[in-house]
N, C-alpha and C. Protein backbone atom coordinates (compact mmCIF):
# COMPACT_ATOMS: atom_id res chain seq x y z
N UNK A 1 129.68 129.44 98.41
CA UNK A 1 129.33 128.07 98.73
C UNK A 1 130.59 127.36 99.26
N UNK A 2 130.77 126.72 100.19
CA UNK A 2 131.65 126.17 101.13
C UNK A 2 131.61 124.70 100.56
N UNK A 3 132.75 123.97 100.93
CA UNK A 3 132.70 122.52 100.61
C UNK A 3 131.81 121.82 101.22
N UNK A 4 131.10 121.71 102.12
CA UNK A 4 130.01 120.72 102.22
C UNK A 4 128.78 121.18 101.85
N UNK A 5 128.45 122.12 101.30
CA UNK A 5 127.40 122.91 100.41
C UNK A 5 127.35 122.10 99.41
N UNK A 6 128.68 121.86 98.54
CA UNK A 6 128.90 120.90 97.17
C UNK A 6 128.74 119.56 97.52
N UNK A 7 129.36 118.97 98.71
CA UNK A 7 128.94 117.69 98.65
C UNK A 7 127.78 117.31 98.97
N UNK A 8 127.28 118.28 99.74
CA UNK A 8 125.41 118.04 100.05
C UNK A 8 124.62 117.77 98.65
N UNK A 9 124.90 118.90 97.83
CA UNK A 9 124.45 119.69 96.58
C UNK A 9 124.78 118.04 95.40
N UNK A 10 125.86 117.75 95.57
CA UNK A 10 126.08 116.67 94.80
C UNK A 10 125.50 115.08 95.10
N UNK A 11 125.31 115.22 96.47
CA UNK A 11 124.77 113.76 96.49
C UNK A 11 123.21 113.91 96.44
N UNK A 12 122.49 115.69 96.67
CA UNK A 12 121.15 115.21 95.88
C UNK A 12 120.88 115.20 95.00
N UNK A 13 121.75 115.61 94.08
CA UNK A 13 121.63 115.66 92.33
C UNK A 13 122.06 113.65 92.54
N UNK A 14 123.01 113.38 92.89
CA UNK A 14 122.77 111.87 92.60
C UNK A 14 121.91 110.94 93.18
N UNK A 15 121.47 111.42 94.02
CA UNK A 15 119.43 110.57 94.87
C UNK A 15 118.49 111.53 94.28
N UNK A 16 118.88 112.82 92.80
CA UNK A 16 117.21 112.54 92.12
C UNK A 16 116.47 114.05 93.46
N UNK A 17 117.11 114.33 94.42
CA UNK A 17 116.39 114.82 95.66
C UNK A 17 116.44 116.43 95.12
N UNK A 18 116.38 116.70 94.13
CA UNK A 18 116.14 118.17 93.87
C UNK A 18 115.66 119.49 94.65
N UNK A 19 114.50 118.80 95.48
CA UNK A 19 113.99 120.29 96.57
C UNK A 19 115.19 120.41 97.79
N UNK A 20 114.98 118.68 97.92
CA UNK A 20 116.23 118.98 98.99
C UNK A 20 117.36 119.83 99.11
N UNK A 21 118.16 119.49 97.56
CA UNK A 21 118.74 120.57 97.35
C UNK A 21 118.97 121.73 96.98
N UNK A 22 117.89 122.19 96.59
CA UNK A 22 117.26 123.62 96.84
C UNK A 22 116.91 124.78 97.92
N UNK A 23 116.31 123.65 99.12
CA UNK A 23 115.67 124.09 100.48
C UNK A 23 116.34 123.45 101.12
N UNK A 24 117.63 122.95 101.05
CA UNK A 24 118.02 122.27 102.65
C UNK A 24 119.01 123.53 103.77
N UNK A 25 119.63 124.57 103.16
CA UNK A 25 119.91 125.56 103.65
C UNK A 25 118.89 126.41 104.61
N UNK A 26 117.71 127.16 103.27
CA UNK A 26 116.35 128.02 104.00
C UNK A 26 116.12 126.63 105.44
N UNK A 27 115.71 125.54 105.14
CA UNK A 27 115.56 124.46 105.91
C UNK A 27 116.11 124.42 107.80
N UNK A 28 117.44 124.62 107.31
CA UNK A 28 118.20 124.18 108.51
C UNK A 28 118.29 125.90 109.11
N UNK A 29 118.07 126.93 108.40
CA UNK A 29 117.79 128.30 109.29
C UNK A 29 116.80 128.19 109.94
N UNK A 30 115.94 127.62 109.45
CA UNK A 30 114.41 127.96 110.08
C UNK A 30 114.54 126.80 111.35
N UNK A 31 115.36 125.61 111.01
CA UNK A 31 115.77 124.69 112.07
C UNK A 31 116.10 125.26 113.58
N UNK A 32 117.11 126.26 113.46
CA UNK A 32 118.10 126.82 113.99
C UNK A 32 117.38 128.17 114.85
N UNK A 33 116.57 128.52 114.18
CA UNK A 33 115.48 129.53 114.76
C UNK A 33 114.85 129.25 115.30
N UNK A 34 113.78 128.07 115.16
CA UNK A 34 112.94 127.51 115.88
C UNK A 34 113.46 126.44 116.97
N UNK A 35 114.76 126.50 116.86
CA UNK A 35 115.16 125.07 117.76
C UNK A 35 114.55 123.87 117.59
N UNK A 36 114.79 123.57 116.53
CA UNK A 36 114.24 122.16 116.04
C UNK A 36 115.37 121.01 116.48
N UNK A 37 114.63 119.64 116.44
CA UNK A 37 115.81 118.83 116.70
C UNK A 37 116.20 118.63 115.19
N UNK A 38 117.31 117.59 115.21
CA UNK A 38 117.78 116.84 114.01
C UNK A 38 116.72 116.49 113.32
N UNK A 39 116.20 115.29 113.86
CA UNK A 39 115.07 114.81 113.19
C UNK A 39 113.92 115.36 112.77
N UNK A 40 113.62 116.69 113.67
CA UNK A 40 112.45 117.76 112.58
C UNK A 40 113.09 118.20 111.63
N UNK A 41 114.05 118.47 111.61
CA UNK A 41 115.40 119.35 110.43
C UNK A 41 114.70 118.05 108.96
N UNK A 42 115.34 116.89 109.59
CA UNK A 42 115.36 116.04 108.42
C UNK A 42 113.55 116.24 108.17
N UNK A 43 112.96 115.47 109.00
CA UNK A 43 111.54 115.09 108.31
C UNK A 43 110.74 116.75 107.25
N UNK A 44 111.31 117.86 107.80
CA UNK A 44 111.26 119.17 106.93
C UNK A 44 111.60 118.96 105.59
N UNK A 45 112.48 118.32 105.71
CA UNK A 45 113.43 118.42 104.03
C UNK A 45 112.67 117.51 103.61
N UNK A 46 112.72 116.02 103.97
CA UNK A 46 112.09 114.65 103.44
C UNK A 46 110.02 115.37 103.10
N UNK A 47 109.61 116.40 104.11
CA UNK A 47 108.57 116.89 103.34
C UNK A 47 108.80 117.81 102.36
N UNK A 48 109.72 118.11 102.16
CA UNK A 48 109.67 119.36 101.06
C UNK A 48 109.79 118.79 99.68
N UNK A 49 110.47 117.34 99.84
CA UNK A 49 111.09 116.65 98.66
C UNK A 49 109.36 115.73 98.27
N UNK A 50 108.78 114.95 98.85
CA UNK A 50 107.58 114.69 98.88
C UNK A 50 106.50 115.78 98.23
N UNK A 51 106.49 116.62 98.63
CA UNK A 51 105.90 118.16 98.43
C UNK A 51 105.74 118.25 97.05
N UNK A 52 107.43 118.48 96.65
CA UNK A 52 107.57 118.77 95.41
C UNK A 52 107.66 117.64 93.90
N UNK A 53 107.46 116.43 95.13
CA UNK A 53 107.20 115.29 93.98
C UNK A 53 105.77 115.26 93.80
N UNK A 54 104.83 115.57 94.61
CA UNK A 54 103.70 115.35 94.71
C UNK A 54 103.62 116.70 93.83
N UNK A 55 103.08 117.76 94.06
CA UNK A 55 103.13 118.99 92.84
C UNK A 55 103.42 118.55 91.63
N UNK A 56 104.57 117.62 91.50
CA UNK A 56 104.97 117.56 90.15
C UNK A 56 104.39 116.76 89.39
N UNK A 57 103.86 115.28 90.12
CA UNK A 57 102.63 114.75 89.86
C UNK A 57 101.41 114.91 89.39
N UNK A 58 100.71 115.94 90.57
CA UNK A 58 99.61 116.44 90.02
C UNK A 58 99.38 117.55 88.98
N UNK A 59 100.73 118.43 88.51
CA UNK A 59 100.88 119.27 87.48
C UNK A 59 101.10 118.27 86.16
N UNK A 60 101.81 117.14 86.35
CA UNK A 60 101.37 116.35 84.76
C UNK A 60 100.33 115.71 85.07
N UNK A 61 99.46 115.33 85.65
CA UNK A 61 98.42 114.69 85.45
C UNK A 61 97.47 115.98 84.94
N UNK A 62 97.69 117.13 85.19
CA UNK A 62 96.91 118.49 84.34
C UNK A 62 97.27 119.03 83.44
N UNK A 63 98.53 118.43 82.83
CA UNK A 63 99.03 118.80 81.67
C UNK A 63 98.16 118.59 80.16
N UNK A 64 98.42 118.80 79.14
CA UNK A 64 97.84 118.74 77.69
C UNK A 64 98.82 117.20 77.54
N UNK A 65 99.78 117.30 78.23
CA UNK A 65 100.56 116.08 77.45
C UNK A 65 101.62 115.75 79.07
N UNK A 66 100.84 114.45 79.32
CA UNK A 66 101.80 113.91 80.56
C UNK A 66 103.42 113.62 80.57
N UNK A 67 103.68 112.84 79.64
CA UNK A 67 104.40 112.32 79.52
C UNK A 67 105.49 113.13 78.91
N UNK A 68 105.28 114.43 78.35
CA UNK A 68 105.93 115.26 77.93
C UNK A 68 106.55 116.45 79.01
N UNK A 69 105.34 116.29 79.92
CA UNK A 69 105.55 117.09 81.15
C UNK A 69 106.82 116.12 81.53
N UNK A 70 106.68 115.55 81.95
CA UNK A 70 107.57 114.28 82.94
C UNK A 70 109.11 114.31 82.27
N UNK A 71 109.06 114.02 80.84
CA UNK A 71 109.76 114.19 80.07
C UNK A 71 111.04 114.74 80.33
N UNK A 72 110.25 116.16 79.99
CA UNK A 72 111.22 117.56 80.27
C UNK A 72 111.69 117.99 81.04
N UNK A 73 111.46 117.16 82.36
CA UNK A 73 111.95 117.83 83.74
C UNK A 73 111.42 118.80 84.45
N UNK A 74 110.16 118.93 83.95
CA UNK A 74 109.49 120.72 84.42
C UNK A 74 110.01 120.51 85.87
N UNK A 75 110.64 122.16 86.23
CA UNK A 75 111.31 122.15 87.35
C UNK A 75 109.74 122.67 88.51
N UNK A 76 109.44 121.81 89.36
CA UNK A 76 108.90 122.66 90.80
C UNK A 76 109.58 123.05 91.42
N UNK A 77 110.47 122.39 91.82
CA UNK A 77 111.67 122.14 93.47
C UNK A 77 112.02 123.64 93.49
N UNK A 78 111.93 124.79 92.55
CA UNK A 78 112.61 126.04 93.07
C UNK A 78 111.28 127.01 94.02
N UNK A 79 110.34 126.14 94.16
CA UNK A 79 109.26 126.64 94.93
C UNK A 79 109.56 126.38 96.29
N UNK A 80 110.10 127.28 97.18
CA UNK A 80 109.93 127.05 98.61
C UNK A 80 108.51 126.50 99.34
N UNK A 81 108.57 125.63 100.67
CA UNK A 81 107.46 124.93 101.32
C UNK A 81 106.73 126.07 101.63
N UNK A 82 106.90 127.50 101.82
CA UNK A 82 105.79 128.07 102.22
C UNK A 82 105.35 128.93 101.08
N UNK A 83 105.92 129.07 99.50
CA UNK A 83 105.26 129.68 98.42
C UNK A 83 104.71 129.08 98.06
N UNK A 84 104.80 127.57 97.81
CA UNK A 84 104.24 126.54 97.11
C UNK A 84 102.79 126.62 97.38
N UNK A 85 101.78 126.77 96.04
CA UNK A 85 100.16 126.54 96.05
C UNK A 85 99.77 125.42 96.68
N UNK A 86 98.71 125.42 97.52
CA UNK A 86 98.33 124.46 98.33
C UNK A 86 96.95 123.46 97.07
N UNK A 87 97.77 122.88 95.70
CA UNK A 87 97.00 122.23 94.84
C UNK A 87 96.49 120.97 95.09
N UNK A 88 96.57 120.33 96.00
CA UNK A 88 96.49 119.54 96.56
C UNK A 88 95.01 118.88 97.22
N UNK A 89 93.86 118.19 96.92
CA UNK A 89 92.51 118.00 97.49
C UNK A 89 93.31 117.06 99.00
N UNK A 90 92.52 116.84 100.09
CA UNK A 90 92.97 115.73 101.06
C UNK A 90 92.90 114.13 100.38
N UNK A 91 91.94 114.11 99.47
CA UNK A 91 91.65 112.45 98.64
C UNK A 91 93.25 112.69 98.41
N UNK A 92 93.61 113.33 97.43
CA UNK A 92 95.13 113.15 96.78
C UNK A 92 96.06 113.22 97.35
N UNK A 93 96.10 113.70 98.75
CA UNK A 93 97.13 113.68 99.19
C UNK A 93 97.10 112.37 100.09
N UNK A 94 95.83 111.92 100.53
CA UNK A 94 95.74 110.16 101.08
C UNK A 94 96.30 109.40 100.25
N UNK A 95 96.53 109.28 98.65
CA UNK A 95 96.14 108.80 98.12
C UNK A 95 97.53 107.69 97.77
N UNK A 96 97.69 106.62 97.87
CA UNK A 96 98.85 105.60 97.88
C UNK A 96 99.46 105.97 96.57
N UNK A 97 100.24 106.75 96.18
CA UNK A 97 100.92 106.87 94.77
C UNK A 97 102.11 106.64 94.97
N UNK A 98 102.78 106.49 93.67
CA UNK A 98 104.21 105.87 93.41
C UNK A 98 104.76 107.51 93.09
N UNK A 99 105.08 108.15 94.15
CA UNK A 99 106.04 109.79 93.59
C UNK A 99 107.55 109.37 93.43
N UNK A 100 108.12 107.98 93.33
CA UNK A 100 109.53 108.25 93.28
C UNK A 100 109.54 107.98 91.81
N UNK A 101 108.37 107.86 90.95
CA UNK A 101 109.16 107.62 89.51
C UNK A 101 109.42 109.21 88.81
N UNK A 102 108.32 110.27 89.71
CA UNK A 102 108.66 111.71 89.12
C UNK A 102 110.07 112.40 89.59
């Protein structure tokens, strides 16, 4: 890991952005392959982080105990955008929710 690996790595542990920093590497290959611009690069990551707030959402709302889920930190974010189960109905994913408190 190179120095801007850590400072990437550190400022999403301090914005909370966990997938980001998980997938922003796989991210910017697949960038780089496909010839993406900047801004697909970013809106990739900004969906992966969404993604995995939303998953994490709808896995405590199916929990035995929500708030315990939430609690604990259950980790998603080590799920890459293309392993990740498509748990998701279209109602829920329309659906106006608050994902920055997960």
């Amino acid at each position: 890991m190179n120095i801007q690996d850590e400072r990437i790595q550190s400022a999403c542990e301090r914005l909370t952005l966990k997938a980001v920093a998980d997938q922003y590497a796989v991210l910017a290959q697949e960038a780089v392959q496909d010839d993406h611009s900047f801004s697909d690069y970013l809106e990739h990551c900004l969906k992966a982080e969404l993604d995995a707030r939303r998953l994490r959402f709808v896995l405590a709302q199916y929990s035995p105990n929500p708030l315990q889920f939430l609690l604990t930190g259950a980790d998603v974010g080590n799920f890459s955008h293309t392993q990740r189960p498509n748990v998701l109905t279209p109602d829920i994913e329309n659906q106006k929710t608050d994902l920055y408190c997960c």
